[in-house]
Protein backbone atom coordinates (compact mmCIF):
# COMPACT_ATOMS: atom_id res chain seq x y z
CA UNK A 1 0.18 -2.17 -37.41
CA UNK A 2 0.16 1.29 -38.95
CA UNK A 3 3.20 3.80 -37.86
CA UNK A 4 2.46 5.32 -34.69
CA UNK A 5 4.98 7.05 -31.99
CA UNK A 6 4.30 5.52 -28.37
CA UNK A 7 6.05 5.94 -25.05
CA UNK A 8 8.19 3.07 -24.16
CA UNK A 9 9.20 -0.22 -25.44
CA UNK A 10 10.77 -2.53 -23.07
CA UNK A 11 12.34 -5.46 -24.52
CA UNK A 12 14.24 -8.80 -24.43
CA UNK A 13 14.08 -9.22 -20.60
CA UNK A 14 14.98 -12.73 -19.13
CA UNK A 15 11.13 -12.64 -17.46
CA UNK A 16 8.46 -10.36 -17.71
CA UNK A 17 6.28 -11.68 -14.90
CA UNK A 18 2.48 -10.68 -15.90
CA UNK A 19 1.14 -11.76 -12.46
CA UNK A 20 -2.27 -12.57 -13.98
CA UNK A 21 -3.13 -12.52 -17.35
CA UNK A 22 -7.27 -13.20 -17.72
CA UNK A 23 -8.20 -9.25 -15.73
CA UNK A 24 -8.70 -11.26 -12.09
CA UNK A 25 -8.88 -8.60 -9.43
CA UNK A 26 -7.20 -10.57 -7.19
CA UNK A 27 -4.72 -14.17 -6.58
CA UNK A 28 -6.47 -16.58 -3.58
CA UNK A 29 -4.73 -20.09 -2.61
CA UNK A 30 -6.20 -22.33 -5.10
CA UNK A 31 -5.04 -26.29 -4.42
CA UNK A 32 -1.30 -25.88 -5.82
CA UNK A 33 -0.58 -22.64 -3.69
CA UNK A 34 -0.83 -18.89 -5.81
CA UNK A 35 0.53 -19.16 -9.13
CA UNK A 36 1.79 -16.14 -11.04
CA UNK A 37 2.15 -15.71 -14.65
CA UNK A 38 5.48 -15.23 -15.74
CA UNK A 39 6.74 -15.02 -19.79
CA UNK A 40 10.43 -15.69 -20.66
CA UNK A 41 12.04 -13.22 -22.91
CA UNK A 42 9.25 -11.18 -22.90
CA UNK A 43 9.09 -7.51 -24.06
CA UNK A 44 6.28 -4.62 -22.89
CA UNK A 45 4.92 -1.68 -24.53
CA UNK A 46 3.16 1.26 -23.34
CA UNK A 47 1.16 3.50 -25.18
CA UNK A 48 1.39 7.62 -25.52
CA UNK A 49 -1.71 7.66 -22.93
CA UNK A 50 0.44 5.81 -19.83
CA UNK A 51 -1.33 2.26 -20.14
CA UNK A 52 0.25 -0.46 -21.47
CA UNK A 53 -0.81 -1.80 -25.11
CA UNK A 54 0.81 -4.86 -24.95
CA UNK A 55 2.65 -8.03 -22.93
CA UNK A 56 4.25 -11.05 -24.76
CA UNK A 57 7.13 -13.41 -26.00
CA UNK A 58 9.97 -10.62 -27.41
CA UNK A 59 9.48 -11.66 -30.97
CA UNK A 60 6.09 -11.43 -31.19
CA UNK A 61 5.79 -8.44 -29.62
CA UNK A 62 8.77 -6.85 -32.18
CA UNK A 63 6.46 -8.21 -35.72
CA UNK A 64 3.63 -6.35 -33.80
CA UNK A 65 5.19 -3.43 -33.32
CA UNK A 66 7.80 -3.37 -36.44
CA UNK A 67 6.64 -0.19 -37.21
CA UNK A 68 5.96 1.79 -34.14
CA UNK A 69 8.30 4.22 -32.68
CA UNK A 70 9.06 5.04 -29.58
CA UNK A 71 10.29 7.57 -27.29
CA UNK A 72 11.95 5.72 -24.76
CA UNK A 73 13.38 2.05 -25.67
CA UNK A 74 15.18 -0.19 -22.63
CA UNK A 75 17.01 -3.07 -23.27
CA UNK A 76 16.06 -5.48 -20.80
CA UNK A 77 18.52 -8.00 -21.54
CA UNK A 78 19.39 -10.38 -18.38
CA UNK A 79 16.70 -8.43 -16.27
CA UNK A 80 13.32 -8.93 -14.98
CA UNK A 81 10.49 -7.19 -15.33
CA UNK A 82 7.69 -6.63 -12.56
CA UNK A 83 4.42 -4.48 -12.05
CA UNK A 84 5.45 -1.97 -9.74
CA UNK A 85 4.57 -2.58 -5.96
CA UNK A 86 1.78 -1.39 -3.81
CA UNK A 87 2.00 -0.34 -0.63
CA UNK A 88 -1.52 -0.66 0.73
CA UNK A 89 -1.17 0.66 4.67
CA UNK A 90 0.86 3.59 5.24
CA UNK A 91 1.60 6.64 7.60
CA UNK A 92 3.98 8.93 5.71
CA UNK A 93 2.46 12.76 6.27
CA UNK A 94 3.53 13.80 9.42
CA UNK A 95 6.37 16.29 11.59
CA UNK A 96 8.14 14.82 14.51
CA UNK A 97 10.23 11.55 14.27
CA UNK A 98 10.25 9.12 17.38
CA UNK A 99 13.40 7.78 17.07
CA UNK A 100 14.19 8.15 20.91
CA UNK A 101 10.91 5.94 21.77
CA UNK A 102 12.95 2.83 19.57
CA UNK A 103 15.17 2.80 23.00
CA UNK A 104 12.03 2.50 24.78
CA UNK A 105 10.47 -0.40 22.66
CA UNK A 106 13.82 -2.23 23.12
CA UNK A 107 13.98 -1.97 27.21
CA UNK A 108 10.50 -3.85 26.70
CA UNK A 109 7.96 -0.86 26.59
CA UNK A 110 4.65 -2.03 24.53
CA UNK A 111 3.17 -0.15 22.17
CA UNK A 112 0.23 0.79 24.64
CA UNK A 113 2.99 1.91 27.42
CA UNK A 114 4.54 4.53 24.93
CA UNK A 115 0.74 5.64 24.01
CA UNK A 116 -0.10 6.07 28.08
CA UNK A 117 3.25 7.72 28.57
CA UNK A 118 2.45 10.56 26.00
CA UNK A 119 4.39 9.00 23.43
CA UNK A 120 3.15 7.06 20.15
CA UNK A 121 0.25 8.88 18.45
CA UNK A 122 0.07 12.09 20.63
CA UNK A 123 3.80 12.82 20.33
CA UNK A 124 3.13 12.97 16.61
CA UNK A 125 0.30 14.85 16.88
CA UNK A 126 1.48 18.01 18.81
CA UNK A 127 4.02 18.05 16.03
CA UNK A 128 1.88 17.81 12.96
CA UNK A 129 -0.81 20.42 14.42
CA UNK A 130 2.11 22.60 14.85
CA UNK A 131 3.78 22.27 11.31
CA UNK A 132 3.02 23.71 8.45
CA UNK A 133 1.49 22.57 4.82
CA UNK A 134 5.05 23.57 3.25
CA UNK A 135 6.99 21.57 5.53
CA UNK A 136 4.60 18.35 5.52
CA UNK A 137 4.80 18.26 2.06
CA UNK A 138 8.19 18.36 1.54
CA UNK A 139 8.77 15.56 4.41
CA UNK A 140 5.99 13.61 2.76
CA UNK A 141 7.35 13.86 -0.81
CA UNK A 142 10.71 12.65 0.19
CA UNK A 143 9.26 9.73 2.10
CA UNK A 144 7.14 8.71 -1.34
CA UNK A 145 10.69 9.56 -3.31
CA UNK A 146 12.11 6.68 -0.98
CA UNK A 147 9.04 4.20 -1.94
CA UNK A 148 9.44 5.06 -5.21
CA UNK A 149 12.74 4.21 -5.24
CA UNK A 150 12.45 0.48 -3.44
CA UNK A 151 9.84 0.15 -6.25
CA UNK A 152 6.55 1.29 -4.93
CA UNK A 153 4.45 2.87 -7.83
CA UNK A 154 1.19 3.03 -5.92
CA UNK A 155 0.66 3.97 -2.53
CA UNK A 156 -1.80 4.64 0.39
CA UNK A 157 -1.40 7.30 2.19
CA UNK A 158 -3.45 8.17 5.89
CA UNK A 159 -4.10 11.53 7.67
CA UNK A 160 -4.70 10.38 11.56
CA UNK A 161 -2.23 12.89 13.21
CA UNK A 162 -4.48 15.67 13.47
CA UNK A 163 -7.22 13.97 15.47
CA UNK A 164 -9.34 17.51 14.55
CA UNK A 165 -10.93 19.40 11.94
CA UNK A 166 -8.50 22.03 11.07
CA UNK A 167 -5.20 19.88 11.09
CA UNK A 168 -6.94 16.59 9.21
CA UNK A 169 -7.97 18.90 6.56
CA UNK A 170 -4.41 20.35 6.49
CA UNK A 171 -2.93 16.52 6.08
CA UNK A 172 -5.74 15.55 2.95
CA UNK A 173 -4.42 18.96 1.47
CA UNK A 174 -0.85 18.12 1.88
CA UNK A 175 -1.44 14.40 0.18
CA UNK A 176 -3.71 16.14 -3.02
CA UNK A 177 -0.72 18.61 -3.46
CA UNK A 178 1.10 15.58 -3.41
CA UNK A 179 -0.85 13.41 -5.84
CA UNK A 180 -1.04 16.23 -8.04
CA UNK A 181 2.25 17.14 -8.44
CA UNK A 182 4.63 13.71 -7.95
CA UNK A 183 4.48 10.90 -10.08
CA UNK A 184 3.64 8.50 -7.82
CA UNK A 185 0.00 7.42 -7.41
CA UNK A 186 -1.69 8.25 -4.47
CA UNK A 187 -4.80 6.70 -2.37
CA UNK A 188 -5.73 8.81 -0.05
CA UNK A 189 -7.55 8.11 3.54
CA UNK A 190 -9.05 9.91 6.05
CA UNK A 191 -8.05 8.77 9.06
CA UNK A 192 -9.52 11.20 11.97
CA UNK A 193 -10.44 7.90 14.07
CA UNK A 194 -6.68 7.39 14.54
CA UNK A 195 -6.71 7.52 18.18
CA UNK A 196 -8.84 9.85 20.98
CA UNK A 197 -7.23 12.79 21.32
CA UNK A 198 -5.99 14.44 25.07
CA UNK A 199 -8.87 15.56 26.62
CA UNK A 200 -11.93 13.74 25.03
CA UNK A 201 -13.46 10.49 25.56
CA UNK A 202 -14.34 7.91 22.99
CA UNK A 203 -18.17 9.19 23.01
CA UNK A 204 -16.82 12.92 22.35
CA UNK A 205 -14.28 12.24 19.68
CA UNK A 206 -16.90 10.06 18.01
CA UNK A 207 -19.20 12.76 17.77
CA UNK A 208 -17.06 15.11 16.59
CA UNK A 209 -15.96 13.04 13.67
CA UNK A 210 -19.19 12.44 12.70
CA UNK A 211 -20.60 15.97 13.38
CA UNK A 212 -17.78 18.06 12.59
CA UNK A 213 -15.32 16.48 10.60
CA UNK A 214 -17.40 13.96 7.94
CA UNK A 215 -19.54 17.08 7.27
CA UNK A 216 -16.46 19.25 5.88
CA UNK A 217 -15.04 16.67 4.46
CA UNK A 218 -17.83 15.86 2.55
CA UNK A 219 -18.24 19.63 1.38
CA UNK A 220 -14.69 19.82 0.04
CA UNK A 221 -15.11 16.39 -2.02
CA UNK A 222 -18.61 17.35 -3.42
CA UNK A 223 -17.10 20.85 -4.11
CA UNK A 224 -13.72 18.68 -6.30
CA UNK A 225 -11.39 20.41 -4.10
CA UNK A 226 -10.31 17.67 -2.32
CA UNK A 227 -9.72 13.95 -3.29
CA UNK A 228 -10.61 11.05 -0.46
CA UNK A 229 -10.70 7.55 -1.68
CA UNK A 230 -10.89 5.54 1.58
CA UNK A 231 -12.06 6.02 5.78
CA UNK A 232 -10.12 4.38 8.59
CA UNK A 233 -10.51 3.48 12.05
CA UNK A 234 -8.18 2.57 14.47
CA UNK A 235 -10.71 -0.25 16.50
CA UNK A 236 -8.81 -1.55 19.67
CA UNK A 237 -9.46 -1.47 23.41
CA UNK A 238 -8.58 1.92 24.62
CA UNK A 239 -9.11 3.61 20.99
CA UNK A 240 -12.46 2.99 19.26
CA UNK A 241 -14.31 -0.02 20.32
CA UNK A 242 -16.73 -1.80 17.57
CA UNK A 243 -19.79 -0.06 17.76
CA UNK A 244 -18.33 3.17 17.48
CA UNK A 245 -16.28 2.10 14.40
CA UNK A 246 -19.13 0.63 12.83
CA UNK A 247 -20.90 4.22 13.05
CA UNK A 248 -18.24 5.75 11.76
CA UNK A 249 -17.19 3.27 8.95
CA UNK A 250 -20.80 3.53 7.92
CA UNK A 251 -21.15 7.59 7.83
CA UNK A 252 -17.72 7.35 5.30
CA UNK A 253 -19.79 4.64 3.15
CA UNK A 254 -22.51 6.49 2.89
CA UNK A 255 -20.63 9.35 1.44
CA UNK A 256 -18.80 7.19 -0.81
CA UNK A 257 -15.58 6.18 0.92
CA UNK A 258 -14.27 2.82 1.00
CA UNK A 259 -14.09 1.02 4.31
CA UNK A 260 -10.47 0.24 4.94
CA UNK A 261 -9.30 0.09 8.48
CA UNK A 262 -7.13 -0.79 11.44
CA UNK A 263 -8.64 -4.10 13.85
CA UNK A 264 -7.62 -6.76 15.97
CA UNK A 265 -4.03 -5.75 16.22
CA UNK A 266 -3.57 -5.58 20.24
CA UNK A 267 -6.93 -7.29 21.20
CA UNK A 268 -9.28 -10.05 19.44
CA UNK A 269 -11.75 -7.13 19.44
CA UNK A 270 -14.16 -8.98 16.72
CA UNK A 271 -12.53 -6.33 13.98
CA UNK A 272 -12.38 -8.85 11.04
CA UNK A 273 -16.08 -9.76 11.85
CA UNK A 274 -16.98 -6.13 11.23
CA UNK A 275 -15.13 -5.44 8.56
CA UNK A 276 -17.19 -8.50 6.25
CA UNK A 277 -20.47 -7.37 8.24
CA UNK A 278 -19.99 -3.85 6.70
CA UNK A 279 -18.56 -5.51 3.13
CA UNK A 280 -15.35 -2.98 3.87
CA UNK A 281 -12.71 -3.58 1.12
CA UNK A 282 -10.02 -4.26 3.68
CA UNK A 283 -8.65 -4.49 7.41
CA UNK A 284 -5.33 -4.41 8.16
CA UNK A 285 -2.79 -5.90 11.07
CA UNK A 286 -5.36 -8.68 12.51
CA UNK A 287 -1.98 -10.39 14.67
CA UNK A 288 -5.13 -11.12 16.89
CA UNK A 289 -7.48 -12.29 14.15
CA UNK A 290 -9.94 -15.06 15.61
CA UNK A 291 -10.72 -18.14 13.30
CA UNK A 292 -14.37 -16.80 12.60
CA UNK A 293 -12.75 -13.58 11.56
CA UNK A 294 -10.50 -15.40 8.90
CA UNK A 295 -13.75 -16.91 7.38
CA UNK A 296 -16.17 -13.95 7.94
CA UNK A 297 -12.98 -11.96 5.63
CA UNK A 298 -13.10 -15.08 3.25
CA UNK A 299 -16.70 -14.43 2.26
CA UNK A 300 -16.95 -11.23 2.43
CA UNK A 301 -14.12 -10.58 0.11
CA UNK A 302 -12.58 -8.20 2.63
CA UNK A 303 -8.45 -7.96 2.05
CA UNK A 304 -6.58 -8.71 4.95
CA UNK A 305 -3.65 -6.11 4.85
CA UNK A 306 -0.62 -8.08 6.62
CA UNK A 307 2.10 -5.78 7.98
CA UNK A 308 5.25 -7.54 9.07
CA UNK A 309 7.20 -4.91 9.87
CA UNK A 310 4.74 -3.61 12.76
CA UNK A 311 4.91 -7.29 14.33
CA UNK A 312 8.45 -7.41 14.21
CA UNK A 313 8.91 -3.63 15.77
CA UNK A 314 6.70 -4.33 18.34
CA UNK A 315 7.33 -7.89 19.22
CA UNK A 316 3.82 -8.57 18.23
CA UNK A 317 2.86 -12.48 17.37
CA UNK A 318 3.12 -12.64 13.64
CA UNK A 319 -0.34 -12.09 11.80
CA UNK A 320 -1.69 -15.70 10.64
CA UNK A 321 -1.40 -15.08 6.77
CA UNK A 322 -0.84 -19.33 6.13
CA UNK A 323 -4.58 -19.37 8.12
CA UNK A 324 -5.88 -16.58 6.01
CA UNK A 325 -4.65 -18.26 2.56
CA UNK A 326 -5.58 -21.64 3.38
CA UNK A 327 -9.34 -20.14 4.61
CA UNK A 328 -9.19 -18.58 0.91
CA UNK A 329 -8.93 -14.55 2.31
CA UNK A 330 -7.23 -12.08 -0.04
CA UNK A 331 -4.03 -11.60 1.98
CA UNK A 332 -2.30 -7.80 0.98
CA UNK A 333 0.77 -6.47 2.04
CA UNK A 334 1.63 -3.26 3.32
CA UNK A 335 4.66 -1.40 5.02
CA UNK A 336 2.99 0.85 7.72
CA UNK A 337 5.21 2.92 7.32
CA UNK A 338 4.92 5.61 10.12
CA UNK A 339 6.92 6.99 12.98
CA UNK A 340 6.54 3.95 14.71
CA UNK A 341 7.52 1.77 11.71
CA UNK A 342 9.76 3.13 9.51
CA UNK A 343 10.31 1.53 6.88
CA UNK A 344 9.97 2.67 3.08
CA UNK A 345 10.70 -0.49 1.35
CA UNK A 346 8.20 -3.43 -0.07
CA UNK A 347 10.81 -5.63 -1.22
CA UNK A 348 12.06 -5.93 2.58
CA UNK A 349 8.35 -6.29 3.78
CA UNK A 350 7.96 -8.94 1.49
CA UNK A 351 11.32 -10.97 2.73
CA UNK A 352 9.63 -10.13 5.87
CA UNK A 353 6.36 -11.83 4.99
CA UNK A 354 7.93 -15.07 3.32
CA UNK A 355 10.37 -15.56 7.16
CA UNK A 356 8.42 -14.61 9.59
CA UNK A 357 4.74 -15.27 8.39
CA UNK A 358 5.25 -18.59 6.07
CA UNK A 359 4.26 -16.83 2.74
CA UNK A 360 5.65 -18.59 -0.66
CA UNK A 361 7.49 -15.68 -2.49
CA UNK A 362 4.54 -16.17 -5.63
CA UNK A 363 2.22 -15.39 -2.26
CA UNK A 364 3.93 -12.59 -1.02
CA UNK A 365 4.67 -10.84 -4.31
CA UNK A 366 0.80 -11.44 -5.44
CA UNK A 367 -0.12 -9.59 -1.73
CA UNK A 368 2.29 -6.45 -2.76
CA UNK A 369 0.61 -6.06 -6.72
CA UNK A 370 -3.02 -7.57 -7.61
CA UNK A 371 -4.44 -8.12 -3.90
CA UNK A 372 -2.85 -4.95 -2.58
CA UNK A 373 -4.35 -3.01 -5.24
CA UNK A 374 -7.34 -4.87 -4.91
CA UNK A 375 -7.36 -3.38 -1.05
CA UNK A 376 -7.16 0.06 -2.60
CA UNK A 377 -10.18 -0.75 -5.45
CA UNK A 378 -7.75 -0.35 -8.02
CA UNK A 379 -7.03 -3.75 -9.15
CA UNK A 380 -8.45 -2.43 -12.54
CA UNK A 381 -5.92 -0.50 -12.99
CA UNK A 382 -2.86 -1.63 -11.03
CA UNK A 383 -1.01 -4.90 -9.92
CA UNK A 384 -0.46 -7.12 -12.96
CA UNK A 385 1.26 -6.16 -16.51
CA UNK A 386 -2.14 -6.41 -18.63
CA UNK A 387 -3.09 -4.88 -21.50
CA UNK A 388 -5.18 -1.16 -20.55
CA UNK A 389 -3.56 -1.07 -17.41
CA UNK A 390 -1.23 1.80 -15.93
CA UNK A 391 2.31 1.71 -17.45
CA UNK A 392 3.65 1.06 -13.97
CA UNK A 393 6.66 -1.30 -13.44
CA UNK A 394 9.55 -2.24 -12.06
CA UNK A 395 12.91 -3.31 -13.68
CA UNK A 396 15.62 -5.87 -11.17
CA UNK A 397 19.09 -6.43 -12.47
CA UNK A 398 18.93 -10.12 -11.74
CA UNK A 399 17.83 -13.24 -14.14
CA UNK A 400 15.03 -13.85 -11.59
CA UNK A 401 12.27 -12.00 -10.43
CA UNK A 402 13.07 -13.66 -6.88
CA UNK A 403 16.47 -11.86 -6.13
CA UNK A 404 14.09 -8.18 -5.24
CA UNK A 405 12.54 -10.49 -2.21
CA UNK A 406 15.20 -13.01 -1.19
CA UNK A 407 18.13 -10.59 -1.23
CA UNK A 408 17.51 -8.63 2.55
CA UNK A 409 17.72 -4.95 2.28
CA UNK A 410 19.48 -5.28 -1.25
CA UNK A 411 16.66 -3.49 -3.69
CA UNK A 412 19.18 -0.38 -3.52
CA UNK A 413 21.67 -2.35 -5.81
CA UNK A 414 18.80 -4.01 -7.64
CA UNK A 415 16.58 -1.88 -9.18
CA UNK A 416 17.36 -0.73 -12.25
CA UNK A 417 14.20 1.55 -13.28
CA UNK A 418 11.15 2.40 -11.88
CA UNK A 419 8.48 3.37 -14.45
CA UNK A 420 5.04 5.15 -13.78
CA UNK A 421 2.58 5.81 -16.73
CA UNK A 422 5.21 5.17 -19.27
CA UNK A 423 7.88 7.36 -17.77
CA UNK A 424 10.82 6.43 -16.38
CA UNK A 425 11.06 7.80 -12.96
CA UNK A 426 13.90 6.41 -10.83
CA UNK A 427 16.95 5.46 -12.93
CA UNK A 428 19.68 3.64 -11.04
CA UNK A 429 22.81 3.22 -12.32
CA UNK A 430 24.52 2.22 -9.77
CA UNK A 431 23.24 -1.90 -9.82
CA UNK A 432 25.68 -4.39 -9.17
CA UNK A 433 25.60 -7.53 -10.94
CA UNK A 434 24.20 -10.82 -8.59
């Protein structure tokens, strides 16, 4: 090729694992399990635009490019190289940690008896209402800092502690200001359905979502002031039962939201059914998933967004993610991270996956690139090392891309670079050998 300067050339690592390599928007359990493409001694190069140009063997990939510059070159010598991760469930713009209520959960309180006892959700809530934009966003941008730095490169991120008009628009400012100004790419939800607030009943706070809240939020998207990408709802017993998610789910469609929501976590409350009725991209938690929910998701397409950590904080039974493969559903991971869950690190949800839910490691790392993006709609342009793609990847200090899932809690000694668009955004220096 002609001489041409472009962003980064990462070369000679041990693996460079692709993930999939013919633009599939998603990995299902085919008969041998999920395989994921992998190249040994592989080298990557992304383009002055952010997207990668090209993935291949190291030599063939130095004759391409024998007379290309570059403004950043890594040697990738006895590392991996990995997409970076997706977090496609998460909670991370809010004021007011619960760390007393873990002593609660431990002297066997459920998640339902914190809610009734003023805890949970509404605790949150008084103390979001009451903050303001400055100090959300600097909470929330060190919370993405900490993703970033376990390796997360794209991330969803929900309102849902505002529960009104003035303080959910206050939380979708906070995450554009965000988006705009961090590296790290953003999805962002609105997530008024959340829980009722103190005072109203389902009927009310229905209403006033789709009366009062939909309506301004639709103003401020059609204006461009404001980006949305997806609408949740929390359905449950003693939140939002199915017919008033449905009506909800279905005003956010029809403005051009995707469906992606919270069901059958407490209660088999028929969530998974709705989400394929509706064709919502995804529904996450399901530990109470029914069998006709697991197929209804299989046809329908509809990501089932698995989040181990919740389960294990909660005591919940484990989500059925060996059910959901074997039915052929596009299983996703995500890290929930919220006051209730805190944790900011994929790698550990993924240990957490393969242990406690059954998942093969190919499984769990396909549920936190391809299918989580895929839960976001943006499998097109994140999850797997392809050529066009966003220049977003990881780099692990190990000879095997398995060391960031089967070493517990170890991604802080691991991870050498994170890289978003071409730019190298975490740097660690401080990995230890395996």
């Amino acid at each position: 090729m002609s001489a041409v300067t472009l962003r980064l050339l990462v070369q000679n690592a041990e693996q460079v694992v692709v993930i999939c390599n013919k633009g599939e928007d998603y990995l299902t359990k085919g008969e041998n399990g999920i395989k994921i493409h992998i190249i040994q001694n592989g080298s990557v190069v992304i383009g002055s635009d952010g997207r990668i140009k090209a993935v291949g063997p190291s030599d063939a990939i130095g004759f391409q490019f024998s007379r290309a510059t570059f403004e950043h070159v890594i040697d990738a010598t006895g590392m991996c190289v990995l997409p970076g991760l997706v977090d496609a469930h998460t909670h991370p713009n809010w004021a007011g940690d619960r760390v007393h209520e873990f002593a609660m959960k431990l002297d066997g309180a459920t998640y339902m008896d914190v809610h009734r006892a003023g805890g949970g959700i509404h605790f949150t809530v008084e103390h979001t209402r009451a903050a303001d934009a400055r100090e959300l966003l600097a909470s929330l941008s060190s919370r993405l800092e900490r993703m970033q730095r376990a390796g997360t490169t794209l991330v969803e991120v929900k309102s849902g502690y505002g529960l009104d008009l003035s303080t959910e628009l206050k939380m979708l400012e906070v995450t554009e200001q965000a988006r705009l100004t961090l590296p790290m790419n953003i999805s962002s939800t609105y997530c008024g359905a959340h829980a009722v607030p103190k005072g109203k009943s389902m009927e009310e706070a229905t209403r006033d979502i789709l009366e009062v809240q939909l309506p301004a939020l639709k103003e401020r998207v059609e204006a461009g002031t404001l980006r949305v990408d997806n609408i949740d709802v929390f359905c449950e017993l003693g939140v939002f039962d199915v017919p008033s998610a449905r009506t909800i789910l279905r005003a956010g469609m029809d403005m051009g939201l995707r469906a992606n929501f919270h069901g059958d976590e407490l209660h088999p409350v028929k969530a998974a059914e709705l989400g394929a009725e509706l064709g919502a991209l995804a529904v996450s938690h399901l530990e109470e998933v029914t069998d006709e929910g697991i197929a209804a998701m299989a046809r329908a397409k509809t990501a089932a967004v698995l989040l181990p950590t919740t389960a294990y904080i909660l005591r919940l039974r484990q989500p059925r993610a060996r059910a959901m493969l074997d039915a052929g559903v596009i299983v996703a991971l995500g890290s929930d991270f919220n006051p209730n869950a805190y944790c900011c690190s994929m790698p550990l949800v993924m240990h957490l996956a393969c242990v406690n839910m059954g998942m093969s490691m190919p499984e769990a790392l396909a549920a936190a690139t391809i299918n989580a993006a895929y839960a976001l709609g943006r499998s097109h342009t994140h999850g797997s090392l392809e050529a066009g793609k966003d220049g977003d990847l990881l780099l692990v200090n190990a000879p095997r891309w398995e060391h960031l899932i089967y070493q517990l809690g170890g991604h802080q000694e691991l991870i050498r670079y994170v890289v978003i668009k071409g730019n190298v955004v975490y740097d660690n220096e401080k990995t230890l050998p395996v």
